[in-house]
N, C-alpha and C. Protein backbone atom coordinates (compact mmCIF):
# COMPACT_ATOMS: atom_id res chain seq x y z
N UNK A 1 -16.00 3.37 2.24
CA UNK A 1 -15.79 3.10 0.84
C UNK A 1 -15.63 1.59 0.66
N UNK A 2 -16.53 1.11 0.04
CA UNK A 2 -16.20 -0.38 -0.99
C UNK A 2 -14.80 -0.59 -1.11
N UNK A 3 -14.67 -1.65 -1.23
CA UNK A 3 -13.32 -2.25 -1.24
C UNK A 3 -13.19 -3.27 -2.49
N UNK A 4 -13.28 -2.96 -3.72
CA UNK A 4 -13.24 -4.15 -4.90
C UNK A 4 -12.21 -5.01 -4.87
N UNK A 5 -12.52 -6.06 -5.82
CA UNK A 5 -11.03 -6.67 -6.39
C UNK A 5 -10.69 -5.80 -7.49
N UNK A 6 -9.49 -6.81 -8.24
CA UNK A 6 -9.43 -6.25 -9.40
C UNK A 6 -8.40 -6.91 -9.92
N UNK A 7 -8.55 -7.27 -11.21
CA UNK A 7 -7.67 -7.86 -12.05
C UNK A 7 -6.87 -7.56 -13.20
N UNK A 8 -5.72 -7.23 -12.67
CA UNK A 8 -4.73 -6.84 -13.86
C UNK A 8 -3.87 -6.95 -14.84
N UNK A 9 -3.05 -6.80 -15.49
CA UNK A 9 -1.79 -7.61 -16.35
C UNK A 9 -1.31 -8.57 -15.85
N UNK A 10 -1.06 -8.08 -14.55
CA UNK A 10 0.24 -9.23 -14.12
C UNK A 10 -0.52 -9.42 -12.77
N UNK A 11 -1.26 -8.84 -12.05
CA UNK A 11 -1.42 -8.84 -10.34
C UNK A 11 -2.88 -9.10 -10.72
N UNK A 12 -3.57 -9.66 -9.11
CA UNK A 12 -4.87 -9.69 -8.64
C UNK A 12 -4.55 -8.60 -7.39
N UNK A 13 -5.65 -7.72 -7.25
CA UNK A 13 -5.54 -7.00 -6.20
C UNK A 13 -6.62 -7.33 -5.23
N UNK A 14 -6.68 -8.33 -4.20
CA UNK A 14 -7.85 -8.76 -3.77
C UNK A 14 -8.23 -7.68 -2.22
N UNK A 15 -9.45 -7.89 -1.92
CA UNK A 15 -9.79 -7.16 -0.85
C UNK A 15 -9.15 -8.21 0.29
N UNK A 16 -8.69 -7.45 1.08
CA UNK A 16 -7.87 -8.23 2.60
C UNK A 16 -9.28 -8.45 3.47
N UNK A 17 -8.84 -10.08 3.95
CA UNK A 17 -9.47 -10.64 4.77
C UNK A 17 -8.68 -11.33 6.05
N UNK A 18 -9.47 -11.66 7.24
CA UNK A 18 -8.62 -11.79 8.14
C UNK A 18 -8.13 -13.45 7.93
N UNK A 19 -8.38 -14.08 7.44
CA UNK A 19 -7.56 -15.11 6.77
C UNK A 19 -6.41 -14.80 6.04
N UNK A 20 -6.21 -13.36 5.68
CA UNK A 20 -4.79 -13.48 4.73
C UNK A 20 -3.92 -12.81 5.86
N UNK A 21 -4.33 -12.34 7.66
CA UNK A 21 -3.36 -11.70 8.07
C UNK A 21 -2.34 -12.19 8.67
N UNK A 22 -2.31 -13.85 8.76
CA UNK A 22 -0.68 -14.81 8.65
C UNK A 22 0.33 -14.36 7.46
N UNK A 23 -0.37 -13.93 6.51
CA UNK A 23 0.61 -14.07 5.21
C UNK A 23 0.98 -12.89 5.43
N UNK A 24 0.19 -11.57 5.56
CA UNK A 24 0.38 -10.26 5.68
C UNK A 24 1.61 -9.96 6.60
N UNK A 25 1.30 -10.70 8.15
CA UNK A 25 2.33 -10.53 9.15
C UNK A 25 4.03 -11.36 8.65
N UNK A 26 3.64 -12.17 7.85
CA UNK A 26 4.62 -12.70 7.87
C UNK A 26 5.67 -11.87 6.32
N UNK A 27 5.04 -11.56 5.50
CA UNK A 27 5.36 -10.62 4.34
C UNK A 27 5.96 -9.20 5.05
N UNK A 28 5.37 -8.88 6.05
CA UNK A 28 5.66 -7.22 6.48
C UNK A 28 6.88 -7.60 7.28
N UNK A 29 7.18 -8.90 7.98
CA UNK A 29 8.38 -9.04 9.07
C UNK A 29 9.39 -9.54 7.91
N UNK A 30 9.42 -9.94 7.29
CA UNK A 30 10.53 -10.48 6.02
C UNK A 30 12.17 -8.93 5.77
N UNK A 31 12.79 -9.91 6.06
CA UNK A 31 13.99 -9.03 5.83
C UNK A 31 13.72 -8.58 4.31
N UNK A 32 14.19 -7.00 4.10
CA UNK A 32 13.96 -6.23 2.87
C UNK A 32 13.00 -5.16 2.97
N UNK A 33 11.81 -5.62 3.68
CA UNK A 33 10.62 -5.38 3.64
C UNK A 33 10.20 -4.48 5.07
N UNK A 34 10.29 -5.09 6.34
CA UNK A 34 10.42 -4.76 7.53
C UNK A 34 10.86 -3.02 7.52
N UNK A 35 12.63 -3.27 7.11
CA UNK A 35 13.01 -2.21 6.92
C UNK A 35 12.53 -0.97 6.43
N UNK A 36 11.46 -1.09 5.76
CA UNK A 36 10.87 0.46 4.91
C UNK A 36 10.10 0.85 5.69
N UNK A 37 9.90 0.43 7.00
CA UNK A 37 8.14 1.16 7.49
C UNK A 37 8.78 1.86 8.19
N UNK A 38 7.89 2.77 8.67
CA UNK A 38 8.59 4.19 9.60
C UNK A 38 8.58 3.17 11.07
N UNK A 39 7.70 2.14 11.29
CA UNK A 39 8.30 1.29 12.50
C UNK A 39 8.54 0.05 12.27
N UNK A 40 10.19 -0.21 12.16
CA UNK A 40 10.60 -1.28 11.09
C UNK A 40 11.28 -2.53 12.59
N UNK A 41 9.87 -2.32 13.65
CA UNK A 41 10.00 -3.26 14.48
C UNK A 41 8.90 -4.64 13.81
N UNK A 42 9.79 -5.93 14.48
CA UNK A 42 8.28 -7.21 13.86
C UNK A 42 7.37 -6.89 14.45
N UNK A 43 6.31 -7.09 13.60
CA UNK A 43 4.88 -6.92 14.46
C UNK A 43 4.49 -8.76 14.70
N UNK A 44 3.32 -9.01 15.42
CA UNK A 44 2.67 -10.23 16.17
C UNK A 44 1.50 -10.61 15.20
N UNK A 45 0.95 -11.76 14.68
CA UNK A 45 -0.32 -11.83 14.29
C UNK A 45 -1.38 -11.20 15.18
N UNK A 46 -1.33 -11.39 16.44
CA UNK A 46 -2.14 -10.51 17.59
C UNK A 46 -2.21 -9.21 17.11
N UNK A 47 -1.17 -8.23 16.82
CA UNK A 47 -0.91 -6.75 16.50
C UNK A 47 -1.64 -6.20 15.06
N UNK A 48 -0.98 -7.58 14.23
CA UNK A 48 -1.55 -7.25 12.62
C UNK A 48 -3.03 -7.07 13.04
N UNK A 49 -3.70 -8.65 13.33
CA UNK A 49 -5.11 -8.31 13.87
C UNK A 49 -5.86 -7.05 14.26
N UNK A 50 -5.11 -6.67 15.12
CA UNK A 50 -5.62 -5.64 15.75
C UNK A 50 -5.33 -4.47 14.69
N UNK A 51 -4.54 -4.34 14.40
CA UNK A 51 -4.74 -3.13 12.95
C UNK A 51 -5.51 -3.08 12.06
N UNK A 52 -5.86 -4.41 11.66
CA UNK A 52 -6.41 -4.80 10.41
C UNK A 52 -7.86 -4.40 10.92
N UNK A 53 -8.24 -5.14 12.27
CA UNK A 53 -9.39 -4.49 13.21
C UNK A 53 -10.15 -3.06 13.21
N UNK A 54 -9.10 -2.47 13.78
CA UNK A 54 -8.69 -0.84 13.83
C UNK A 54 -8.75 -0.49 11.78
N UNK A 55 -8.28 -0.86 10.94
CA UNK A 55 -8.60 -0.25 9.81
C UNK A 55 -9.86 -0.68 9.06
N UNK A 56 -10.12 -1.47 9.05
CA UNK A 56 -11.97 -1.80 9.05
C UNK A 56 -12.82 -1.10 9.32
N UNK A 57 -12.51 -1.00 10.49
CA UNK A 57 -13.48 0.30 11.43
C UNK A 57 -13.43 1.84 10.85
N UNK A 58 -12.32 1.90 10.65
CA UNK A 58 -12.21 3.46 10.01
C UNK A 58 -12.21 3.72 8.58
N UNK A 59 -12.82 2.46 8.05
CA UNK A 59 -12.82 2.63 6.50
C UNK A 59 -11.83 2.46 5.38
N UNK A 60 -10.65 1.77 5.90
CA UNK A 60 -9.48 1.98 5.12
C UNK A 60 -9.73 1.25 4.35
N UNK A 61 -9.09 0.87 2.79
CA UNK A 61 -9.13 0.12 1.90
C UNK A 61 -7.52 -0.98 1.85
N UNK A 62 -7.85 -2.01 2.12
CA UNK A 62 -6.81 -2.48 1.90
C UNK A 62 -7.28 -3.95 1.24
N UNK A 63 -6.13 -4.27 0.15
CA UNK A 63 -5.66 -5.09 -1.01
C UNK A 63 -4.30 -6.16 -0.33
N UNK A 64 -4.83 -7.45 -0.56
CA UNK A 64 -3.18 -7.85 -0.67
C UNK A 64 -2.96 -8.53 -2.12
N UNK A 65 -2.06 -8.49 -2.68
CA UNK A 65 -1.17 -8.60 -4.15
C UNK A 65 -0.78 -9.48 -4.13
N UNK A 66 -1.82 -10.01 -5.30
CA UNK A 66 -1.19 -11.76 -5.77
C UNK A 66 -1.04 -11.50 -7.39
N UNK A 67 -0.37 -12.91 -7.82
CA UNK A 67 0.46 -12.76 -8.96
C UNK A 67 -0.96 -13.23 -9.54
N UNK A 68 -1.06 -12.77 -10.75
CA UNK A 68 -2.40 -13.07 -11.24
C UNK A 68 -3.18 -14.81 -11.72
N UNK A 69 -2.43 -15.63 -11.75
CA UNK A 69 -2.77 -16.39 -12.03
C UNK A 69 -2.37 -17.30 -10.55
N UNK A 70 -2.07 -16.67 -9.42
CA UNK A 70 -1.94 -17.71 -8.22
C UNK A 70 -2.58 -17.11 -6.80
N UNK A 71 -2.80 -17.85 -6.08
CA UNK A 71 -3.58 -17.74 -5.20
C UNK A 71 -2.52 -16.91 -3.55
N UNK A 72 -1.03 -16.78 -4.18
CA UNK A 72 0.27 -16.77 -3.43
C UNK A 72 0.12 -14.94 -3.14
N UNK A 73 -0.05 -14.78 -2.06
CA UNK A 73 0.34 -13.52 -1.13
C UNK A 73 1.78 -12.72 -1.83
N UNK A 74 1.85 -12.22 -2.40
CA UNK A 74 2.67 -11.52 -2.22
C UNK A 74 3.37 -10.06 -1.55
N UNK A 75 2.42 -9.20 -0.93
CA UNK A 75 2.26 -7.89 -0.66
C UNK A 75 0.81 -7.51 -0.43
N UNK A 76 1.14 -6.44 -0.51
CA UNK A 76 0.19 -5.43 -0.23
C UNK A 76 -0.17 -4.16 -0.40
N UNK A 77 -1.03 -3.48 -0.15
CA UNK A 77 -1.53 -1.79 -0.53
C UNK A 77 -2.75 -1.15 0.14
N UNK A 78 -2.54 0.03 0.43
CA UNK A 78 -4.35 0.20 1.13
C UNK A 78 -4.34 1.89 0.48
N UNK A 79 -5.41 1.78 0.70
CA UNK A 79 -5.56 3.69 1.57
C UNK A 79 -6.48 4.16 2.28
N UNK A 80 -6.04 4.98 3.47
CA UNK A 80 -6.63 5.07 4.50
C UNK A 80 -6.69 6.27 4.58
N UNK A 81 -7.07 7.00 5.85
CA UNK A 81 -7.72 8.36 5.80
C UNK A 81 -8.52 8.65 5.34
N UNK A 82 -9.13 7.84 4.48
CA UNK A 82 -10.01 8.84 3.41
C UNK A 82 -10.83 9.55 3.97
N UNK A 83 -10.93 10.53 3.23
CA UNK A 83 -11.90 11.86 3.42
C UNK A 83 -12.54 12.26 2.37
N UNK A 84 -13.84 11.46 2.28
CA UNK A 84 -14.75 11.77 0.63
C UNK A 84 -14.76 13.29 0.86
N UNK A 85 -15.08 14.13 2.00
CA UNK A 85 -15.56 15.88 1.74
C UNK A 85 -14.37 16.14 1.22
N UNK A 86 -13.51 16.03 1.42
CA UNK A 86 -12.43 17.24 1.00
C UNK A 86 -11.50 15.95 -0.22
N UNK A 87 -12.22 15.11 -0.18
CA UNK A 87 -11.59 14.30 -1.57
C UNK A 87 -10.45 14.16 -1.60
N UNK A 88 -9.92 13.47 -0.51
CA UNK A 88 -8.26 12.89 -0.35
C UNK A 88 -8.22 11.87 0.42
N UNK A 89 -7.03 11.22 0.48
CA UNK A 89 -6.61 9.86 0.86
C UNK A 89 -5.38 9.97 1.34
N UNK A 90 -4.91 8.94 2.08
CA UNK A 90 -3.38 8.60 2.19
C UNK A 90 -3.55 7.13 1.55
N UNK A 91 -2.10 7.21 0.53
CA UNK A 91 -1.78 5.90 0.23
C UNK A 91 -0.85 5.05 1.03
N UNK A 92 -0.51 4.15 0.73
CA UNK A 92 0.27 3.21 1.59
C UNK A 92 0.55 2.10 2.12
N UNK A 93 1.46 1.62 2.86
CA UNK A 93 1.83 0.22 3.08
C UNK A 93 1.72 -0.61 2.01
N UNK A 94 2.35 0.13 0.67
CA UNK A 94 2.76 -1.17 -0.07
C UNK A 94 3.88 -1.45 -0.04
N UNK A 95 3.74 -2.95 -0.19
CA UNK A 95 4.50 -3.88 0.11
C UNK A 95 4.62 -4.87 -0.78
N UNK A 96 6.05 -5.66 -1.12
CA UNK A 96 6.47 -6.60 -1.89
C UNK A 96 6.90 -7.67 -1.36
N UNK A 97 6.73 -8.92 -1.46
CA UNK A 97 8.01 -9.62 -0.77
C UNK A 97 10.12 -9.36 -2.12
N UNK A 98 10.76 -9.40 -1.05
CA UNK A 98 11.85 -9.35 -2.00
C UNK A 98 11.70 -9.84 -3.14
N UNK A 99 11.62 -11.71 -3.21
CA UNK A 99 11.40 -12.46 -4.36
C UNK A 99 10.36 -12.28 -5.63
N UNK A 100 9.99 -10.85 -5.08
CA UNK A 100 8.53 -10.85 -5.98
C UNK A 100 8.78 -9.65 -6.76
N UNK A 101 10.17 -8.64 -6.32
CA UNK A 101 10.11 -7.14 -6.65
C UNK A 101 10.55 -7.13 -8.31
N UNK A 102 10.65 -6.30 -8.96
CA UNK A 102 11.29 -6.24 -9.94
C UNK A 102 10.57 -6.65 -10.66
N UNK A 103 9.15 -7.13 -10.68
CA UNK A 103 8.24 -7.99 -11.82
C UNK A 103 7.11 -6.71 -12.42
N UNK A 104 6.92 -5.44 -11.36
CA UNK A 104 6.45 -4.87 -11.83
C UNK A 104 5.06 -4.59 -11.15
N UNK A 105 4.94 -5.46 -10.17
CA UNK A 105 3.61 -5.59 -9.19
C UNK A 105 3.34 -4.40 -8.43
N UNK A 106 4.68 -3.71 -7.89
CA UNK A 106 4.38 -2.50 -7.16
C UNK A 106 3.65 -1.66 -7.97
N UNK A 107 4.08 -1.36 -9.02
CA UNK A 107 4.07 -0.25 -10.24
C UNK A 107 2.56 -0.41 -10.68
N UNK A 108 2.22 -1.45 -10.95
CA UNK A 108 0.82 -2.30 -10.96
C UNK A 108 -0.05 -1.88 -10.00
N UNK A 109 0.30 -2.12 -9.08
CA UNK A 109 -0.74 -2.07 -7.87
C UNK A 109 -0.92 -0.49 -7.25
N UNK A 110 0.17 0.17 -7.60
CA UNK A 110 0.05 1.57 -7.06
C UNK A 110 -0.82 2.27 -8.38
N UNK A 111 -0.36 1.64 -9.19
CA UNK A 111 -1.46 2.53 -10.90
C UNK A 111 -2.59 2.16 -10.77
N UNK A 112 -3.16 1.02 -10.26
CA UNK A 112 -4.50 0.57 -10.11
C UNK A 112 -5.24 0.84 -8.88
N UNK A 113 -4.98 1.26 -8.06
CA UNK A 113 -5.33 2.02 -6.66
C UNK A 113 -5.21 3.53 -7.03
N UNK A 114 -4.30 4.09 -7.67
CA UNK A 114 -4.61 5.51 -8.13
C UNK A 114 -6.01 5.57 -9.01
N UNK A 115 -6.11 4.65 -10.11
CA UNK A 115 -7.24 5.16 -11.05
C UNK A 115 -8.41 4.92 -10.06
N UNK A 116 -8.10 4.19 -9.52
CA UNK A 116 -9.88 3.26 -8.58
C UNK A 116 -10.41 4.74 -7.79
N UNK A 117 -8.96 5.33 -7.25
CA UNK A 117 -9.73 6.49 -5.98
C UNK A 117 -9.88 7.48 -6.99
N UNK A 118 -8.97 7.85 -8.43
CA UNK A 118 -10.14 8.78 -9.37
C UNK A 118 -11.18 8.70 -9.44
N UNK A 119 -11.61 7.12 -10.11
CA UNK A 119 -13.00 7.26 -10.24
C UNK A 119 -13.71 7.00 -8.70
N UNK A 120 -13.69 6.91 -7.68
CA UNK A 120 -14.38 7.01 -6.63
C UNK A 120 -14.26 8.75 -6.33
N UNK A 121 -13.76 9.05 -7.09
CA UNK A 121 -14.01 10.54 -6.53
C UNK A 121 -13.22 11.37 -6.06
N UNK A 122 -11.92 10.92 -5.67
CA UNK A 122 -10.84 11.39 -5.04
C UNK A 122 -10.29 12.02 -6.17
N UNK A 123 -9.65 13.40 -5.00
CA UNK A 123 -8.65 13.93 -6.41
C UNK A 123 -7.28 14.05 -5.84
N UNK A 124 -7.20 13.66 -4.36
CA UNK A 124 -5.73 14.18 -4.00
C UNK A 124 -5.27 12.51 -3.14
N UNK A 125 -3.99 12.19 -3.30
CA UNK A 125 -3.69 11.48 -2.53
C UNK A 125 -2.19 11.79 -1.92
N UNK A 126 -2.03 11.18 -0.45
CA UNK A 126 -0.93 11.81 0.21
C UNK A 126 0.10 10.33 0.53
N UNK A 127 1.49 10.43 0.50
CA UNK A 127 1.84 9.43 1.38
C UNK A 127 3.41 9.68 2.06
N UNK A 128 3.72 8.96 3.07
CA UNK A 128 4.71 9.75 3.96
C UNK A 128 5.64 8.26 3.11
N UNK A 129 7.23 8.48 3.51
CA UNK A 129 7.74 7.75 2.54
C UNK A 129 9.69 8.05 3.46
N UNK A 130 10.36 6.74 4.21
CA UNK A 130 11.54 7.20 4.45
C UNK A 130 12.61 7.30 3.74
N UNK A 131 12.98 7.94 3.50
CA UNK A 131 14.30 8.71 2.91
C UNK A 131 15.07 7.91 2.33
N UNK A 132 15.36 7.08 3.35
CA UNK A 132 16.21 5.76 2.83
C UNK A 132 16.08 4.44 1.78
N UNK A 133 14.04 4.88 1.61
CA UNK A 133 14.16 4.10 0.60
C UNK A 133 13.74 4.65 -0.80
N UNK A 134 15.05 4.41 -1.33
CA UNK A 134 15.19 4.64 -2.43
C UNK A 134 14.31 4.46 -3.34
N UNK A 135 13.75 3.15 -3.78
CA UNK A 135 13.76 2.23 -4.68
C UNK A 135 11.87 2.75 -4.55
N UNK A 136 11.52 3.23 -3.25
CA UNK A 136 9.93 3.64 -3.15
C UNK A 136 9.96 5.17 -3.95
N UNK A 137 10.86 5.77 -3.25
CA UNK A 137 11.10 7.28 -3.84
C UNK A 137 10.97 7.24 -5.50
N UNK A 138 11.68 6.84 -6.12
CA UNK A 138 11.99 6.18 -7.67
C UNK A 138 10.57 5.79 -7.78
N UNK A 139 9.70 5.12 -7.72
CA UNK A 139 8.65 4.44 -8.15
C UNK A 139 7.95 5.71 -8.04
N UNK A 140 7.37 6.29 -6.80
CA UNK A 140 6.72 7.90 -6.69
C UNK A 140 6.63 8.92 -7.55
N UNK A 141 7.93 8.88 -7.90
CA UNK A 141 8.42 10.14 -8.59
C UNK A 141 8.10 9.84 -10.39
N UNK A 142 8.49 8.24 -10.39
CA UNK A 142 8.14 7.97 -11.80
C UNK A 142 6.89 8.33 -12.26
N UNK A 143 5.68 7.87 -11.89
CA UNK A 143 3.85 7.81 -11.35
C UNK A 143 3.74 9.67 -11.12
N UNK A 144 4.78 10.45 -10.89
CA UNK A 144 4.26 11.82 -10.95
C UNK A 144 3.54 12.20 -9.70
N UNK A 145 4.19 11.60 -8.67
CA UNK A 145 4.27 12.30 -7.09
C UNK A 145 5.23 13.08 -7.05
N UNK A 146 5.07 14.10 -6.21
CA UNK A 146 5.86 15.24 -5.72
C UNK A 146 6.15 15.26 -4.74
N UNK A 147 7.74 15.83 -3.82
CA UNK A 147 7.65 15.90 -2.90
C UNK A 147 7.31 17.31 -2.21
N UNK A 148 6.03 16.93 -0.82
CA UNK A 148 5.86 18.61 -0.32
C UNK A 148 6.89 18.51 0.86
N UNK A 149 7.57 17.79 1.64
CA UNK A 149 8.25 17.98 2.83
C UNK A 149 9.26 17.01 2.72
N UNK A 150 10.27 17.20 3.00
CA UNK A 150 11.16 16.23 3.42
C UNK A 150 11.70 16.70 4.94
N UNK A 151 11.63 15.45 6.11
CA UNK A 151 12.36 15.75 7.68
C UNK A 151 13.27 15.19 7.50
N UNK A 152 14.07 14.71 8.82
CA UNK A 152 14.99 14.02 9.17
C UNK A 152 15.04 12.62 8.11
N UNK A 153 13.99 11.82 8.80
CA UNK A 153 13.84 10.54 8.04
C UNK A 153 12.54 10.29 7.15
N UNK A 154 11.58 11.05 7.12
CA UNK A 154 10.70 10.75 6.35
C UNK A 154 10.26 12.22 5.64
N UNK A 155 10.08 11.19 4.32
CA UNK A 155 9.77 12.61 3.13
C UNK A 155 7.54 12.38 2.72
N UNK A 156 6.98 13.48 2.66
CA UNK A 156 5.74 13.34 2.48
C UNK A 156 5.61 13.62 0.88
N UNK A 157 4.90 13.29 0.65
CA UNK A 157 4.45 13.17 -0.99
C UNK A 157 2.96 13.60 -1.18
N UNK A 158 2.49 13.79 -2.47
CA UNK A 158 1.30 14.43 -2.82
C UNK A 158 1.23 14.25 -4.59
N UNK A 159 0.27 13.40 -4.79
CA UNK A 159 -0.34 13.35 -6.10
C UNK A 159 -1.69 13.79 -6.32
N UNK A 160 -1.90 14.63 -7.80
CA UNK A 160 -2.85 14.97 -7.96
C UNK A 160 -3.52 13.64 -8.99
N UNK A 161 -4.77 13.52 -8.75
CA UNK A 161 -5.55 12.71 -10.15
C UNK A 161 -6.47 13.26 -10.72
């Protein structure tokens, strides 16, 4: 699947390049942020690389989130898995820096990655989500995700479009 930009109210959602994966590595290790991933160890520019590598290859879509009128990294978003036959996705790894939350960019960037995989065709999207964070749960639930599982530490989610 194509990977567009896209330009919104407040955000640019640009297609990730391996020039932005200093900013990426360094946004995902940032205290606040680190903490939400199901492995909330630092990762290496070597490691990001190699993911970013590894998700290329398998088609994933990934965006990093700039404020619309600046050229400044703030986060991120992808979705991966996709599966055009059975028309689903996993969403995920979005990401804010702290200084950036509260402006509305998440909310932004997750509404504009939902409509994009409507019209590409998708009708289901999935995403796993830990328990502990709140503040992701709240955003999910607002947008009209559901939860299908909750474990120990991580709860799975499911939106229809």
């Amino acid at each position: 699947m194509e990977t567009p930009n896209f330009l919104g109210g407040n955000i640019r959602l640009l297609q990730m390049r391996e020039r932005d994966l200093p900013a990426i590595c360094e946004c995902r290790n940032t205290g606040g942020v680190r903490e939400r991933f199901m492995d909330a160890e630092e990762v290496t520019e070597e490691s990001t690389r190699q993911w970013f590598e590894k998700c290329i290859e398998e088609g994933d879509c990934l965006w990093v989130i700039c404020p619309r009128d600046t050229e400044n990294i703030v986060g991120m978003v992808s979705l991966y898995g996709i599966d055009v036959a059975e028309s689903m996705a996993q969403f995920g790894r979005l990401m804010v820096l702290p200084e950036f939350q509260r402006f509305g960019y998440a909310r932004e960037a997750l509404a504009t990655v939902m409509g994009w995989a409507k019209y590409s065709g998708l009708d289901h999207l999935m995403l796993e989500v830990r328990n502990d964070n709140r503040p992701a749960i709240l955003l999910y639930e607002s947008t009209g995700w559901e939860t299908e599982v909750i474990e120990e530490e991580v709860r799975v989610m499911s939106r229809s479009l």
